[in-house]
C-alpha atoms as a PDB file:
ATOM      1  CA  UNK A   1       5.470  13.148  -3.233  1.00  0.00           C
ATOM      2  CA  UNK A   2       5.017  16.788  -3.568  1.00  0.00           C
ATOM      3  CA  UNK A   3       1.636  17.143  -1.762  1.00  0.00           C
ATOM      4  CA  UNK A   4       1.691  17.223   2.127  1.00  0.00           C
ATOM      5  CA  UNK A   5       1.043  13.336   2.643  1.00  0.00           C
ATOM      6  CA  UNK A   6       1.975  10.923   4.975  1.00  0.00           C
ATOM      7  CA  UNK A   7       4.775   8.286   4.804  1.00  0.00           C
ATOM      8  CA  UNK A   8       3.451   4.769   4.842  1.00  0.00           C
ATOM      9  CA  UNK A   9       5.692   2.303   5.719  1.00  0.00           C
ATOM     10  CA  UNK A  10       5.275  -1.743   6.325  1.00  0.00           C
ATOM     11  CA  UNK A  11       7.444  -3.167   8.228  1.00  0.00           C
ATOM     12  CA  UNK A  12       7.222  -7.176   8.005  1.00  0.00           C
ATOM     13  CA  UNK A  13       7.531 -10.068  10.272  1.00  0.00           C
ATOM     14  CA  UNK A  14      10.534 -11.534   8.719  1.00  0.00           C
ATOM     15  CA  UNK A  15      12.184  -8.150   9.584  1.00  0.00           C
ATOM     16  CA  UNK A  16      14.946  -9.131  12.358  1.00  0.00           C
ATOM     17  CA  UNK A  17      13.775  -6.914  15.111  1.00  0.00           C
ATOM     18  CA  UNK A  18      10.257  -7.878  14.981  1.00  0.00           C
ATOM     19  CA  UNK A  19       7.922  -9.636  16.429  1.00  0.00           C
ATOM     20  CA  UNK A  20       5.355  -8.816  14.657  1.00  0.00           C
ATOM     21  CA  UNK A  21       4.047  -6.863  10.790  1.00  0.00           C
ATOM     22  CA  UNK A  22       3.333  -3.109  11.589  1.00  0.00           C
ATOM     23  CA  UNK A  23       2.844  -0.488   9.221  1.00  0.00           C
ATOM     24  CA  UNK A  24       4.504   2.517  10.818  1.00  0.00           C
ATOM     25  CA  UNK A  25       2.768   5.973   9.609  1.00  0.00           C
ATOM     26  CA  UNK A  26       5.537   9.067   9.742  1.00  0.00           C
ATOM     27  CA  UNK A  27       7.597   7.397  11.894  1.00  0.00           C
ATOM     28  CA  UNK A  28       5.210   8.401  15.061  1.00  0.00           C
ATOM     29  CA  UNK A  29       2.360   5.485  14.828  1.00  0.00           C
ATOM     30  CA  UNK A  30       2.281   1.822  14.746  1.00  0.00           C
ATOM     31  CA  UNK A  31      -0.700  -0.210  13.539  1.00  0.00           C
ATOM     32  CA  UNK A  32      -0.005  -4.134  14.133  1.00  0.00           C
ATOM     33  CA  UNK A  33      -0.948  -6.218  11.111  1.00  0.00           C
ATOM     34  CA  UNK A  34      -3.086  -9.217  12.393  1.00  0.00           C
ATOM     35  CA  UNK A  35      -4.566 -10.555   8.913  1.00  0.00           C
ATOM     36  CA  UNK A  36      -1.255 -10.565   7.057  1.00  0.00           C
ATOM     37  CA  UNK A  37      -3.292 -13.012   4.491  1.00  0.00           C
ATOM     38  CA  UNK A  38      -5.648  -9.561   3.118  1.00  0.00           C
ATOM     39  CA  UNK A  39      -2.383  -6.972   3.830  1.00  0.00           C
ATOM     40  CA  UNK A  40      -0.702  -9.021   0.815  1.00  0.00           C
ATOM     41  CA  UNK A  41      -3.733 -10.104  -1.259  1.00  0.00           C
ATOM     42  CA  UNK A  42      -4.067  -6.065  -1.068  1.00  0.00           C
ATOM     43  CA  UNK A  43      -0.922  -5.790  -3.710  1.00  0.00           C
ATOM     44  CA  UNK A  44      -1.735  -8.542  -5.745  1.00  0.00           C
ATOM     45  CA  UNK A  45      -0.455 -11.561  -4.119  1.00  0.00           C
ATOM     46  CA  UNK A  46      -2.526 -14.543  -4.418  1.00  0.00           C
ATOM     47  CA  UNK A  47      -2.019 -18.353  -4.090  1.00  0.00           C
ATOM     48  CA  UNK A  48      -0.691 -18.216  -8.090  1.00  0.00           C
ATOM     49  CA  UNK A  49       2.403 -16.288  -7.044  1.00  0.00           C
ATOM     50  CA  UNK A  50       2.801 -18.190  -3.662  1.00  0.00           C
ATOM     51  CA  UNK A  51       2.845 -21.600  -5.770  1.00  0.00           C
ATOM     52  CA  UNK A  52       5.610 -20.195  -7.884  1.00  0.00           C
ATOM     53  CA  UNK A  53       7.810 -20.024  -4.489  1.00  0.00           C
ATOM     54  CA  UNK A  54       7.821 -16.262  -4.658  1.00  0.00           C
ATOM     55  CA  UNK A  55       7.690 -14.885  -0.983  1.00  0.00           C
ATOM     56  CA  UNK A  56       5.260 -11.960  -0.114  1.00  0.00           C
ATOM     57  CA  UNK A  57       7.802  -9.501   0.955  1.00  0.00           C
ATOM     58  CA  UNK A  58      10.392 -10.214  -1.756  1.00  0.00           C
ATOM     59  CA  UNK A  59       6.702  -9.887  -4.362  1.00  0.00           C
ATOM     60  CA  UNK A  60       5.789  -6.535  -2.769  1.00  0.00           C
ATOM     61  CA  UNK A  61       9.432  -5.417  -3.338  1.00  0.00           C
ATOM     62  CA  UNK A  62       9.764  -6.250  -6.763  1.00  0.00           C
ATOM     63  CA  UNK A  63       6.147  -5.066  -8.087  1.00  0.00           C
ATOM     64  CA  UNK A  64       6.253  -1.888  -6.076  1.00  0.00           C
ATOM     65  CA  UNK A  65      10.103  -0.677  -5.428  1.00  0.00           C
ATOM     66  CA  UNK A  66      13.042  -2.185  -8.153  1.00  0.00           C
ATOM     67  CA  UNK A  67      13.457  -0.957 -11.066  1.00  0.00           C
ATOM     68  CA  UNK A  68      10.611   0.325 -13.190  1.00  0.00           C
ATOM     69  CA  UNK A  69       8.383  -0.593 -10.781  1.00  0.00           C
ATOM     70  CA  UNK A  70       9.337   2.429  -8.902  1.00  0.00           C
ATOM     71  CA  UNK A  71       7.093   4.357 -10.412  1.00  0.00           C
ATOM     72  CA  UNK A  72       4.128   2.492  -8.204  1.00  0.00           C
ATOM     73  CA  UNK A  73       5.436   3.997  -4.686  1.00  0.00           C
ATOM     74  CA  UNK A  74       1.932   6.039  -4.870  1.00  0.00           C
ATOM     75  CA  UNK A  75      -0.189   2.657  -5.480  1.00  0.00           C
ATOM     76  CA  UNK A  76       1.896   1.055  -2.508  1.00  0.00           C
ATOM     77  CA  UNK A  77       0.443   3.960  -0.299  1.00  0.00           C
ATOM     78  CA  UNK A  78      -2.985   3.907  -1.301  1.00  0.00           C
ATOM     79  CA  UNK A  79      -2.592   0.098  -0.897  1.00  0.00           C
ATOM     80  CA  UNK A  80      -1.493   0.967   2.808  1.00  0.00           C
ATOM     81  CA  UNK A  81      -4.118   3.268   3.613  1.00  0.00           C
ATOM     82  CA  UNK A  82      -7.042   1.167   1.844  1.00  0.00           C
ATOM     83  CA  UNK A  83      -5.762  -1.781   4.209  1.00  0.00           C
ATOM     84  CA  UNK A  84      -5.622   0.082   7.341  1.00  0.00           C
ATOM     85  CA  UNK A  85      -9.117   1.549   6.827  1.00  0.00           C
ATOM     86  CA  UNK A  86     -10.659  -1.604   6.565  1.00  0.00           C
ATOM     87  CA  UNK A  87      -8.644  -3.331   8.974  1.00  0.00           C
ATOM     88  CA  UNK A  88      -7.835  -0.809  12.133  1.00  0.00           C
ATOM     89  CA  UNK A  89     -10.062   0.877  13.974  1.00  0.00           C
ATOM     90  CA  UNK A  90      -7.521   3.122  15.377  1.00  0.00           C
ATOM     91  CA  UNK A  91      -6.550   4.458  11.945  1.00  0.00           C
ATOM     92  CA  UNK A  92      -9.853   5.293  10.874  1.00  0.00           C
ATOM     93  CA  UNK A  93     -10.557   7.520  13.845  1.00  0.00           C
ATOM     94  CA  UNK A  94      -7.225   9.084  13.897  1.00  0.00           C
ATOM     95  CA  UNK A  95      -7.190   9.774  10.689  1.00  0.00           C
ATOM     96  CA  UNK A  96     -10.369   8.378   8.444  1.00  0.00           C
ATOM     97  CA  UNK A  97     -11.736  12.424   7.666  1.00  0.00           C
ATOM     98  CA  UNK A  98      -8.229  12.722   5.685  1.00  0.00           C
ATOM     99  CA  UNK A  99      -8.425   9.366   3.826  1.00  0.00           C
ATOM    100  CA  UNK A 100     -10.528  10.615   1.411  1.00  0.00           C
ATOM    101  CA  UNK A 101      -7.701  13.822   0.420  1.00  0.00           C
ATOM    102  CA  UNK A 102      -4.576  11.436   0.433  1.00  0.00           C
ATOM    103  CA  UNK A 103      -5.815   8.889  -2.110  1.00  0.00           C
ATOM    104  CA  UNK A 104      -7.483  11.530  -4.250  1.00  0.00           C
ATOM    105  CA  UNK A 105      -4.056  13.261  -3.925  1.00  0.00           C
ATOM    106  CA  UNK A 106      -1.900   9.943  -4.485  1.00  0.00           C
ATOM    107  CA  UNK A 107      -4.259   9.245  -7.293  1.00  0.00           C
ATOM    108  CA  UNK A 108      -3.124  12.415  -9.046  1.00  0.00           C
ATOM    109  CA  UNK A 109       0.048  11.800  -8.475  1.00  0.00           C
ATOM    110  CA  UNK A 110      -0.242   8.007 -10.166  1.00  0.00           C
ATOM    111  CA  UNK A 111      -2.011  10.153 -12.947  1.00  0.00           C
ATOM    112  CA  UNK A 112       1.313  12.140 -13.728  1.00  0.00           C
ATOM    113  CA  UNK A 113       3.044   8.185 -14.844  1.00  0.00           C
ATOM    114  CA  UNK A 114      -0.020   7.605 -17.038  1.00  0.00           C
ATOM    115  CA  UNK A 115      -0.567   3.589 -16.468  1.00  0.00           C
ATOM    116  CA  UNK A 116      -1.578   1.700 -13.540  1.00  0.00           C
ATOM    117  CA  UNK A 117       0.590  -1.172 -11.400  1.00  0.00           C
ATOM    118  CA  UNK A 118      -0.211  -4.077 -13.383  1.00  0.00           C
ATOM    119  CA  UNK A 119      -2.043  -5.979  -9.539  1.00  0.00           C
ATOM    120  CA  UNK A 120      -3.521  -2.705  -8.495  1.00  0.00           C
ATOM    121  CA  UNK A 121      -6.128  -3.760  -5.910  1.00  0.00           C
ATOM    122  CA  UNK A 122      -6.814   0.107  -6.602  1.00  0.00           C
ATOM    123  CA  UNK A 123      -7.368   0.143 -10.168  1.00  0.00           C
ATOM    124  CA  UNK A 124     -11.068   0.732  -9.846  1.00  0.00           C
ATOM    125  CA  UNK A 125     -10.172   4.123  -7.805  1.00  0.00           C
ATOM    126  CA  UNK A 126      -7.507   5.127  -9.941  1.00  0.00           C
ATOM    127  CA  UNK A 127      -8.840   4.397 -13.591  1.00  0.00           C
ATOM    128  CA  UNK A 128     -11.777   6.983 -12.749  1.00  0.00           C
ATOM    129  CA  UNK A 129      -9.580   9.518 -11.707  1.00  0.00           C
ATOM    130  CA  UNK A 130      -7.132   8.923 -14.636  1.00  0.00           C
ATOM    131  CA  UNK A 131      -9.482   8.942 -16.839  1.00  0.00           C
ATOM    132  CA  UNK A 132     -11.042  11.827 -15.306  1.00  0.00           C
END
């Protein structure tokens, strides 16, 4: 990303050195995920996709990172960030003023591709300042 932004980064459960989901924020802070159930349903993963035998991790991977679907890394951070907002109260004092700037500036950014990820939970956000 070419504006000064954070890296977002989820690291899940299944992951072999943890205990525990965290999404790690520039490789300084760690915010535990407790309600893994909303962290997924943020990217589009419902009870549909589970009952096709499709794993959370492996769906996040495939809709956000392979392939053409590389072109969503911006949605997967404003995914992050929307999540953490709502769900840790350490992450919206650190850094809740700046919110605001970083998915206004990832928005742009998803507005240089043109077309939304097809389970944006963000859609809303972005279509008005695509269209804008």
């Amino acid at each position: 990303m070419q504006k000064n932004l954070p890296s977002f980064k989820f690291f899940p459960k299944s992951h072999p050195s943890n205990s525990t989901a965290y999404i790690e924020v520039d490789r300084k802070y760690k915010y535990e995920i407790f309600e893994l159930t909303s962290f997924y349903k943020k990217f589009g993963y419902s009870k549909e996709v589970a009952g096709k035998a499709i794993l959370p991790d492996d769906f996040i991977l495939e809709n956000y990172f392979r392939g053409s679907a590389s072109k969503y890394k911006e949605c997967y951070q404003m995914h992050i960030i929307e999540y953490l907002l709502v769900h840790s109260h350490q992450f919206k004092q650190q850094y809740g003023e700046q919110c605001k700037k970083w998915l206004e500036d990832l928005s742009e950014e998803r507005k240089i591709e043109g077309e939304l990820c097809s389970s944006c939970g963000m859609k809303t956000y972005c279509t008005l300042t695509i269209s804008a």
